[in-house]
Protein backbone atom coordinates (compact mmCIF):
# COMPACT_ATOMS: atom_id res chain seq x y z
CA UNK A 1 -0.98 76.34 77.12
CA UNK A 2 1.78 75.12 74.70
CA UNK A 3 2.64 72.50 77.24
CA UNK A 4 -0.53 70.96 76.43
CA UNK A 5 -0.80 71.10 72.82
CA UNK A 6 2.52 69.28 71.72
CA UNK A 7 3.70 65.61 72.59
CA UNK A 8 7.21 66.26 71.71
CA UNK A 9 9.51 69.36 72.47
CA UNK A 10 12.56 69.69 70.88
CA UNK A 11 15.18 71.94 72.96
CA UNK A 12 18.32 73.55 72.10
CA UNK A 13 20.70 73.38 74.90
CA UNK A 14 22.90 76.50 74.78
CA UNK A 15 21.05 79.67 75.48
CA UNK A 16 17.38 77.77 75.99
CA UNK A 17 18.95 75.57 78.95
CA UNK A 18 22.17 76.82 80.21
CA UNK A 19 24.39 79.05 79.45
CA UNK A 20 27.99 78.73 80.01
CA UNK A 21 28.01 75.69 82.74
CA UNK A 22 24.80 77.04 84.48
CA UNK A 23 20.93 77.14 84.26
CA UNK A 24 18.95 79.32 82.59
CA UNK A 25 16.43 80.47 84.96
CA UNK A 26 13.37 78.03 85.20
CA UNK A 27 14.98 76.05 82.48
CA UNK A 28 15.09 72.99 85.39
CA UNK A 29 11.81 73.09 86.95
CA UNK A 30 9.99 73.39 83.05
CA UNK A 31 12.29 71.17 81.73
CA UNK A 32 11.51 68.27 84.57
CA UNK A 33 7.52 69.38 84.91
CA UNK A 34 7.29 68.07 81.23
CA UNK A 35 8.87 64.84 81.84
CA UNK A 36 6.39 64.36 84.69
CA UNK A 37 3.69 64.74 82.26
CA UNK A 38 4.99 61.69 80.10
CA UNK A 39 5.82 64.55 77.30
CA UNK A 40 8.99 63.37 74.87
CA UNK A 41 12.05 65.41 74.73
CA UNK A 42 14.89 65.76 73.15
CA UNK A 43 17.40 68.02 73.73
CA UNK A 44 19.70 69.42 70.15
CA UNK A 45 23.25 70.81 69.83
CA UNK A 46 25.06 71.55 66.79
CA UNK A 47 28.41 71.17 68.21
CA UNK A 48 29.85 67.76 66.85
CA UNK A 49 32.20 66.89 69.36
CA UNK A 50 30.99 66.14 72.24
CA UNK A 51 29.14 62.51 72.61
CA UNK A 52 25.51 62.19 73.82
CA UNK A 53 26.14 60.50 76.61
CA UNK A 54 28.75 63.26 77.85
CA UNK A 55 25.59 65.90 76.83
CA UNK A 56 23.18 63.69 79.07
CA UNK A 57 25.53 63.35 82.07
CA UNK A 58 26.05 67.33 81.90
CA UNK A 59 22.46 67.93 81.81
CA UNK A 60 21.61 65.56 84.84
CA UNK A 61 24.55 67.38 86.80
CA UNK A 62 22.36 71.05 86.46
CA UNK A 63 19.24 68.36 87.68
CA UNK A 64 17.68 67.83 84.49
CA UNK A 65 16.24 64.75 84.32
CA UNK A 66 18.08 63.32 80.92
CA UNK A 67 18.65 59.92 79.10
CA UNK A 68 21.40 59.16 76.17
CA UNK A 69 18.56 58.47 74.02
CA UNK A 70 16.85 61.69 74.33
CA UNK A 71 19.95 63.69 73.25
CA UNK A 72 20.64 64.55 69.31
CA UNK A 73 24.42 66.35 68.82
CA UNK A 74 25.39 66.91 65.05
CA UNK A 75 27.48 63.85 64.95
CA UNK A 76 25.14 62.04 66.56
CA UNK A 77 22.40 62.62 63.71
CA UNK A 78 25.19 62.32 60.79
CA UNK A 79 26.04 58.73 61.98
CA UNK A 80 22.37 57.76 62.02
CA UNK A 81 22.13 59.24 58.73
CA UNK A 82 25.29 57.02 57.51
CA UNK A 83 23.58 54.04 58.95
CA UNK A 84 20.63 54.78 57.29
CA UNK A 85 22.29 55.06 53.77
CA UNK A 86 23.79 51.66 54.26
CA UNK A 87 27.12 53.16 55.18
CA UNK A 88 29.65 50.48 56.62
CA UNK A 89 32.79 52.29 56.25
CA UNK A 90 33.63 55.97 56.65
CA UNK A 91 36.91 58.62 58.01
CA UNK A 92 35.85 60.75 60.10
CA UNK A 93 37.50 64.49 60.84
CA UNK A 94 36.88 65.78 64.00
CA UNK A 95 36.66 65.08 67.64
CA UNK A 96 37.29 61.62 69.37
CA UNK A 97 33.35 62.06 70.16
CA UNK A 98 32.72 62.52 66.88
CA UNK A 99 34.72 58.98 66.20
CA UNK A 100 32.50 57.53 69.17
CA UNK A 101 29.10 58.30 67.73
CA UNK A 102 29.96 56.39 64.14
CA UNK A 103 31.56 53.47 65.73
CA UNK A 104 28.47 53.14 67.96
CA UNK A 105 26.24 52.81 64.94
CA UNK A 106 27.90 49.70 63.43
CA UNK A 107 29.97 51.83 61.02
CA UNK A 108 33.99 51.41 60.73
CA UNK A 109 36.18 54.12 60.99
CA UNK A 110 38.76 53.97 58.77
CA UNK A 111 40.75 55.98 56.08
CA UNK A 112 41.36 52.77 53.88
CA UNK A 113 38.60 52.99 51.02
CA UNK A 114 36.12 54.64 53.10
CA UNK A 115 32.51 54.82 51.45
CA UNK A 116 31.94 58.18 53.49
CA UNK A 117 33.78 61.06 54.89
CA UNK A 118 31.83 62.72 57.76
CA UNK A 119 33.22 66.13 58.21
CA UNK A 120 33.11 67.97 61.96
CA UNK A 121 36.04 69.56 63.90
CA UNK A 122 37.18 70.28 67.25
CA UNK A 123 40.76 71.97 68.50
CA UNK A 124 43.22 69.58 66.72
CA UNK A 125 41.76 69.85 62.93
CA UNK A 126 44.48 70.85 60.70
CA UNK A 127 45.03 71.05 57.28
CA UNK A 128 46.06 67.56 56.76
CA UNK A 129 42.60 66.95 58.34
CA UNK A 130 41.48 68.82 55.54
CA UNK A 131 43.85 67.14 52.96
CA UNK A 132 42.79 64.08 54.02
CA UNK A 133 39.11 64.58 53.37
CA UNK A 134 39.24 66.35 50.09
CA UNK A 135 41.11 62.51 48.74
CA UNK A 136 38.47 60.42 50.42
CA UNK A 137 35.95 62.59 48.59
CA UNK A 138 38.08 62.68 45.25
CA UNK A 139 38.36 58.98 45.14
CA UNK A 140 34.47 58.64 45.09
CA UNK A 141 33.72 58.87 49.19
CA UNK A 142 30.22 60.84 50.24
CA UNK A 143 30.47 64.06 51.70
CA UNK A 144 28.63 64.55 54.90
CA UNK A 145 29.15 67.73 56.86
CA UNK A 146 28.41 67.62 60.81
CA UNK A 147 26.77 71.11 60.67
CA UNK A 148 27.00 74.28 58.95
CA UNK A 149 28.06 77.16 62.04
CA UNK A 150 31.01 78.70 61.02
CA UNK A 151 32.07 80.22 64.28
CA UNK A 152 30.63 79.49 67.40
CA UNK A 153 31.55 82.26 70.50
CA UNK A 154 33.60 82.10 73.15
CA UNK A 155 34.51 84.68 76.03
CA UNK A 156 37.38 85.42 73.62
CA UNK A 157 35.22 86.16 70.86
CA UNK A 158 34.49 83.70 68.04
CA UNK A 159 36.30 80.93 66.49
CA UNK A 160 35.84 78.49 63.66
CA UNK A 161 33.77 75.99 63.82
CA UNK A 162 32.74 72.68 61.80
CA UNK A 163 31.12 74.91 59.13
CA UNK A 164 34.20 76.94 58.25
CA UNK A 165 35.93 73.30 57.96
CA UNK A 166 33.40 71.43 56.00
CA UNK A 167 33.69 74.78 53.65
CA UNK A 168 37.35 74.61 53.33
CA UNK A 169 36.97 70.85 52.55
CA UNK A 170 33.72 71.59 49.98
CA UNK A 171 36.28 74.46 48.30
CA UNK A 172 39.33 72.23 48.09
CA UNK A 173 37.07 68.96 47.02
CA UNK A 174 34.88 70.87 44.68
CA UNK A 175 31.58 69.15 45.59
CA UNK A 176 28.74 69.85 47.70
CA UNK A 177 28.22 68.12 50.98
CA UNK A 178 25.08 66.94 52.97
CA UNK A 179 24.61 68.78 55.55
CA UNK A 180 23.35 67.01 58.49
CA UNK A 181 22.90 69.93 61.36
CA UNK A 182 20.63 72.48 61.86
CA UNK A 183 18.80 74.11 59.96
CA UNK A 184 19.08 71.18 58.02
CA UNK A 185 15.75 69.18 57.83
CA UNK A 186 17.82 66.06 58.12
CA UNK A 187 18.59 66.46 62.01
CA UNK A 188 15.33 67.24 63.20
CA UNK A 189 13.91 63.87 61.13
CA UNK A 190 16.64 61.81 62.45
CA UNK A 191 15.98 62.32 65.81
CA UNK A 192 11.89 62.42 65.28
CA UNK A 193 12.24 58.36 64.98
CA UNK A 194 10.39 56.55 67.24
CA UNK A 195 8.13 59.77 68.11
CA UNK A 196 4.90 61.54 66.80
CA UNK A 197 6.80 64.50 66.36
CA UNK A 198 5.74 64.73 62.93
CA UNK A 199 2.34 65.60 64.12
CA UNK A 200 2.42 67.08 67.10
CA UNK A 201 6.47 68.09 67.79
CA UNK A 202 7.68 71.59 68.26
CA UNK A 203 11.46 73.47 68.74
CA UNK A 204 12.67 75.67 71.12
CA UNK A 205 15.30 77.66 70.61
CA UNK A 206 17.11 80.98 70.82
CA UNK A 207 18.45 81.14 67.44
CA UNK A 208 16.05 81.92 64.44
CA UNK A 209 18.76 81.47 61.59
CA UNK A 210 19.02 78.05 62.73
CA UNK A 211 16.47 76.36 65.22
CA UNK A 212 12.89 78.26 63.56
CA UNK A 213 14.45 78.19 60.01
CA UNK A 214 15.60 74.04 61.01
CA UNK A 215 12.05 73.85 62.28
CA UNK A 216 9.68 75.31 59.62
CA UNK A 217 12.13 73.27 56.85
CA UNK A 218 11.00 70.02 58.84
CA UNK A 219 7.69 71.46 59.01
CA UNK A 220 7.35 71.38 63.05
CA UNK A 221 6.23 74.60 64.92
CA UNK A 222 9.04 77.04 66.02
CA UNK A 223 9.34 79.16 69.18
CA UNK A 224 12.03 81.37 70.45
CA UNK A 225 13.77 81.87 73.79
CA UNK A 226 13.81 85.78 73.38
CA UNK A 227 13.54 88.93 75.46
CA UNK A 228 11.39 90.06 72.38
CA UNK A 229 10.25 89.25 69.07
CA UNK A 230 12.66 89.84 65.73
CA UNK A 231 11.45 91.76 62.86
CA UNK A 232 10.85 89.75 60.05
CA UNK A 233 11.99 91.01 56.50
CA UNK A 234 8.87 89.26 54.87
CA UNK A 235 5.99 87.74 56.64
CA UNK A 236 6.74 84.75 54.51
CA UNK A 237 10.18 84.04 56.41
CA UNK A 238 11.09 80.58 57.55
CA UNK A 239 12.81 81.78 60.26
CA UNK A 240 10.01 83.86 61.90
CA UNK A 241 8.96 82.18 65.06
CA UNK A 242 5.25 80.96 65.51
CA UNK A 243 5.85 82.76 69.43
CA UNK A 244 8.33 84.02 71.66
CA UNK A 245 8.93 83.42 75.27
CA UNK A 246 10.90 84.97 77.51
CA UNK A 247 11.91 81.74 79.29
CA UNK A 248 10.50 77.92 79.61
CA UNK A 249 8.33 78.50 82.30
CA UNK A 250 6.56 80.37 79.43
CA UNK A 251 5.27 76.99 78.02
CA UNK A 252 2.93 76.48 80.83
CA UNK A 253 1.07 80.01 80.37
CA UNK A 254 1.00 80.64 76.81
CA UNK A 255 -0.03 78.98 73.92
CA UNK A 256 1.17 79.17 69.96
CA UNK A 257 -0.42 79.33 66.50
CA UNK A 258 1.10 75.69 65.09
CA UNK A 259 2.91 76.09 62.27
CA UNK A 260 1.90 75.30 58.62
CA UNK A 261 3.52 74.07 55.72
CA UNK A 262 3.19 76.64 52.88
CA UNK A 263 2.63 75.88 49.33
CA UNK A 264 6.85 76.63 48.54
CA UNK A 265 9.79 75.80 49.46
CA UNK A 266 12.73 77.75 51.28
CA UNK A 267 14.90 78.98 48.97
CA UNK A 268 18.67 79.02 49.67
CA UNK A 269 19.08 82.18 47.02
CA UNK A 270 17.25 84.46 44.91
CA UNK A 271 18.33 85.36 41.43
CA UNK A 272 17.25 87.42 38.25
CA UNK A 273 15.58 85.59 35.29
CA UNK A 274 14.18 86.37 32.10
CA UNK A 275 11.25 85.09 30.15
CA UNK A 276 10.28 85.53 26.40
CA UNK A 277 6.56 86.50 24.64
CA UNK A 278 7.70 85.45 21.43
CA UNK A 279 5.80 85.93 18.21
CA UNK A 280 6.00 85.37 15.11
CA UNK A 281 4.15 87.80 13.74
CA UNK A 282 0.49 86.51 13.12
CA UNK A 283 -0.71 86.11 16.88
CA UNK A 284 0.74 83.17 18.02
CA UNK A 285 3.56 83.28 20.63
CA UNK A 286 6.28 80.63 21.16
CA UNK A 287 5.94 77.74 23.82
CA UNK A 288 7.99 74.69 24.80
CA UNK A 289 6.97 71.94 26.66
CA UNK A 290 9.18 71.01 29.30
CA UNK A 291 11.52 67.94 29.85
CA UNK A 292 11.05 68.26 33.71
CA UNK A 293 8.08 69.30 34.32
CA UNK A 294 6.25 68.16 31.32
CA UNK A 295 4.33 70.94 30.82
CA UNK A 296 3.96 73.83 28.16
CA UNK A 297 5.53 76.88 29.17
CA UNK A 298 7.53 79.96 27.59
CA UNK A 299 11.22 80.18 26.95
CA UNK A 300 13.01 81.19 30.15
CA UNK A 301 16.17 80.93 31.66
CA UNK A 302 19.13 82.75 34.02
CA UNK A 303 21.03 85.70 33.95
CA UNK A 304 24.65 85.02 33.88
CA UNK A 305 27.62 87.67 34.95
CA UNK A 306 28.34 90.27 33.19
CA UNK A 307 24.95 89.76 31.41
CA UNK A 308 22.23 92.03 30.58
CA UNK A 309 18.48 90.86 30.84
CA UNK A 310 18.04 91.84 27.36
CA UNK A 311 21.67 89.79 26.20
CA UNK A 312 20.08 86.62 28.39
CA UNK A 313 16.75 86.31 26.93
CA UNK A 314 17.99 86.21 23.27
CA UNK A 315 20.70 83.76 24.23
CA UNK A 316 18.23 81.56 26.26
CA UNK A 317 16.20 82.09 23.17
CA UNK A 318 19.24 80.61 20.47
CA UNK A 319 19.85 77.85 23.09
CA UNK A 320 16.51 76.50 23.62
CA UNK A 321 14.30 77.13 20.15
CA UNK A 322 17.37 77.97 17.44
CA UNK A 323 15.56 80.95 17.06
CA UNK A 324 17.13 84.63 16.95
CA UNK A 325 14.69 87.04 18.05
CA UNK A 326 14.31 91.55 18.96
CA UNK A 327 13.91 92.38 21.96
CA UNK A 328 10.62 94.69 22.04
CA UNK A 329 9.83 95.91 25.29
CA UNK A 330 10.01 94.73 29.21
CA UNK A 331 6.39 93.66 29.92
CA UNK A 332 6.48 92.69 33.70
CA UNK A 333 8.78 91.80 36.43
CA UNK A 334 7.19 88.76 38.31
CA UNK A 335 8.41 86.98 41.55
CA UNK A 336 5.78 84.34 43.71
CA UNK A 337 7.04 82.41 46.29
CA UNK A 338 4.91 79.31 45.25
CA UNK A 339 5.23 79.59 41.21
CA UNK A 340 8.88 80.63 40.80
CA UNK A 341 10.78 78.52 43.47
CA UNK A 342 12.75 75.83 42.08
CA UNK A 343 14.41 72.88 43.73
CA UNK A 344 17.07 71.43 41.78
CA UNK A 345 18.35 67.64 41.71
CA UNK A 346 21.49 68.68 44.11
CA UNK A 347 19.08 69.92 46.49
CA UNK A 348 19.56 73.48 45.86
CA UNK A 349 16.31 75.95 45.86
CA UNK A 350 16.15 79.14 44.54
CA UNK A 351 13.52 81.54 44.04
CA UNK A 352 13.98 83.61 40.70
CA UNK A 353 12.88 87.04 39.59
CA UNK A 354 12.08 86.73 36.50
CA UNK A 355 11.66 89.86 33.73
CA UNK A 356 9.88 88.81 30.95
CA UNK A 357 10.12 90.48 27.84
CA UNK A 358 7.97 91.01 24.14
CA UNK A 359 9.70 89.75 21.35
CA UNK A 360 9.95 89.08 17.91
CA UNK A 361 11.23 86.40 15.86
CA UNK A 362 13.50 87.73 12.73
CA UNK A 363 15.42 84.27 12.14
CA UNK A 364 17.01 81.15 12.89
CA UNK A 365 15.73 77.57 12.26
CA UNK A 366 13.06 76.53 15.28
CA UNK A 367 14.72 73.38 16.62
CA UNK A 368 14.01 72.02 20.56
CA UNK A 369 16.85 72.13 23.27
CA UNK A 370 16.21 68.21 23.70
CA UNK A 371 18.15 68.32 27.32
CA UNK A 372 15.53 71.34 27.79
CA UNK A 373 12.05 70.69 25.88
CA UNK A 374 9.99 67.67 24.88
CA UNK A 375 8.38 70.01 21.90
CA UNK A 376 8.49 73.31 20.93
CA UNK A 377 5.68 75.32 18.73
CA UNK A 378 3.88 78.15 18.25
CA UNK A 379 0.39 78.48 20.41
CA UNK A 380 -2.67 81.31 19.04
CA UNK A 381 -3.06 83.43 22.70
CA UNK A 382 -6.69 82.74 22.84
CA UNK A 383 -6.06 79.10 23.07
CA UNK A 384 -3.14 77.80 24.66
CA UNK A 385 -2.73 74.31 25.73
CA UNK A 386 -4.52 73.27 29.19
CA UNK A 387 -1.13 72.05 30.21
CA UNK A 388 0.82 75.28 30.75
CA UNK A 389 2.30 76.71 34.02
CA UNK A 390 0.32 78.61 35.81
CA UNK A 391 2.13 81.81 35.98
CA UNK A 392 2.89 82.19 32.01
CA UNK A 393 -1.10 83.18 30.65
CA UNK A 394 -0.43 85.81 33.16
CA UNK A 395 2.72 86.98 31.16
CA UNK A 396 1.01 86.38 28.06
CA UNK A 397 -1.94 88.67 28.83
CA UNK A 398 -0.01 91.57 30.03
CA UNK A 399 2.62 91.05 27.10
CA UNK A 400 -0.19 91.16 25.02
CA UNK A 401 -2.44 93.76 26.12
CA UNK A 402 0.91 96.39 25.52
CA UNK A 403 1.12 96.97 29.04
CA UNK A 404 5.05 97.25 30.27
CA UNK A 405 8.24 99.71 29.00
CA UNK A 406 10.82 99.73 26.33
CA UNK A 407 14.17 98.52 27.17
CA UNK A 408 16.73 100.83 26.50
């Protein structure tokens, strides 16, 4: 049973434990059975204001047996995170709790030079809140983000929450924050220190977008508090659970396939991209050998707006190799989750589509991208360098071989 085959169990609170200010059903008895068996817990909320020990004192009021340690809120995990970068200064925007959890870390909270500006919200944030932040960050300060929810609901219906502030800040500010909250990996390996989670830990949750995707990222099994499984666009989703239960007495009667790290990342978008089999004319096709990667691969590259695939390849083409070149035919369309995902230094991911295209060269002056290419030179197809990524002899052969049709 699952109950046996983890050490740690990670719960969300609302929807897997209560819901409103009462118990889910069995959520008590499971909850406390697990304790008895020496298992660690800890219990995980995105919402960034309240403090843990609030959290713990409102779980031990439903009779869940709770300690301040074992609870991880948002702001909890993005002061650790501050403390961990060496943080001794930082404003905060947000909730008195939120004010708490820094201060309790050794950090200052101040708005005079602040290395750090840890972005949450509760009732009160206004738009000097806002204001406020988007200086700090200006004048050099790190962007951290509580979490990313934008709403969070309410018998009312929904209103903003920290995400739809930290967004307003990231607009206004013009940079990028880190992210601390679910489905951030950074939250779950926070609050794995001091545990064997990384081995044997596993989520529970009720929302897929957020605790499975969170859990797969930090590579930890995933299972959802559902009346019945979600469909899955690809079979390949992060945020597929590894099992669903119907409730947390579930743990103690079934069991779950553990999760496994693929060989990709999750990618945060997926765009089009274009790739060139260039020749010049006596069987040998174009290759460059990456700056980043060092490795020999063909000229590729993005589709901007208002761009055509056959407009982007040539201009990839000037910008990288000086070279002007015809665009002959479309050759293949190629997308793999392993060879064309891409994690950038910002710590964005995206997974391209790539159409890759015959070409010839009819002018220009061959001359490497530096920023782009260590060397650039033409390769005969029957013997290209043993360097080359893995995905390109593919698009040589088929570019090759005629298959593919004319663009028009």
């Amino acid at each position: 049973m699952i109950a046996d085959q983890f050490e740690t169990f990670l719960f969300d609170l609302d929807g897997v434990i209560y819901l409103g200010n009462e118990a889910l059903p069995d959520a008590v008895n499971s909850v406390n059975r697990l304790h008895e068996q020496d298992k660690q817990i800890r219990f995980f909320t995105n919402d960034p204001r309240p403090t843990r020990d609030a959290v713990a004192s409102r779980l031990r009021a439903l009779g869940i047996e709770a300690d301040e340690e074992e609870i991880v809120t948002a702001a909890w995990a993005a002061a650790a995170h501050l403390r961990q970068e060496g943080i001794t200064k930082a404003a905060a925007v947000g909730s008195e709790g939120l004010r708490t959890e820094i201060r309790q870390q050794g950090i200052t909270v101040t708005d005079e030079s602040p290395e750090a500006v840890v972005v949450g919200a509760d009732e009160q944030t206004s738009y000097t809140d806002i204001r406020r932040a988007t200086r700090h960050i200006d004048d050099g300060a790190r962007f951290i983000g509580t979490n990313p929810d934008g709403a969070f609901p309410t018998p009312n219906g929904p209103v903003p929450g920290a995400g739809a502030i930290v967004r307003a800040v990231e607009t206004a500010a013009r940079t990028s924050p880190t992210v601390v909250g679910k489905p951030e990996p950074l939250m779950f390996e926070v609050a794995l220190e001091g545990t064997s989670g990384d081995q044997d830990g596993v989520v529970i949750g009720d929302n897929p977008a957020t605790d499975i995707l969170g859990a797969h990222r930090a590579g930890l099994t995933g299972i959802l508090v559902a009346d019945e499984a979600p469909t899955a666009a690809s079979r390949r989703d992060f945020t597929h659970p590894d099992a669903v239960i119907q409730s947390l007495a579930d743990l103690f009667s079934h069991t779950v396939t553990s999760w496994t790290d693929p060989q990709y990342s999750w990618p945060e978008d997926i765009r089009p991209g274009v790739g060139a089999v260039a020749s010049n004319g006596s069987g040998e096709v174009l290759l460059l050998k990456r700056a980043d990667k060092e490795q020999w691969a063909l000229p590729t590259g993005t589709v901007e707006r208002g761009e055509s695939v056959e407009e982007a390849i040539s201009r990839e083409m000037r910008e990288e190799t000086g070279l002007h070149i015809t665009v002959e035919r479309l050759t293949g369309v190629y997308s793999h989750p392993e060879q064309q995902v891409f994690s950038y230094p910002s710590g964005e991911t995206v997974h391209f589509v790539t159409n890759c295209f015959l070409c010839s060269v009819d002018g220009g002056t061959l001359e490497a991208d530096q920023d782009e290419a260590l060397e650039v030179g033409f390769f005969d197809t029957d013997r290209l360098p043993s360097q080359i990524l893995s995905m390109h002899p593919r698009w040589i052969a088929d570019a090759v071989e005629g298959t593919g049709v004319s663009v028009r």
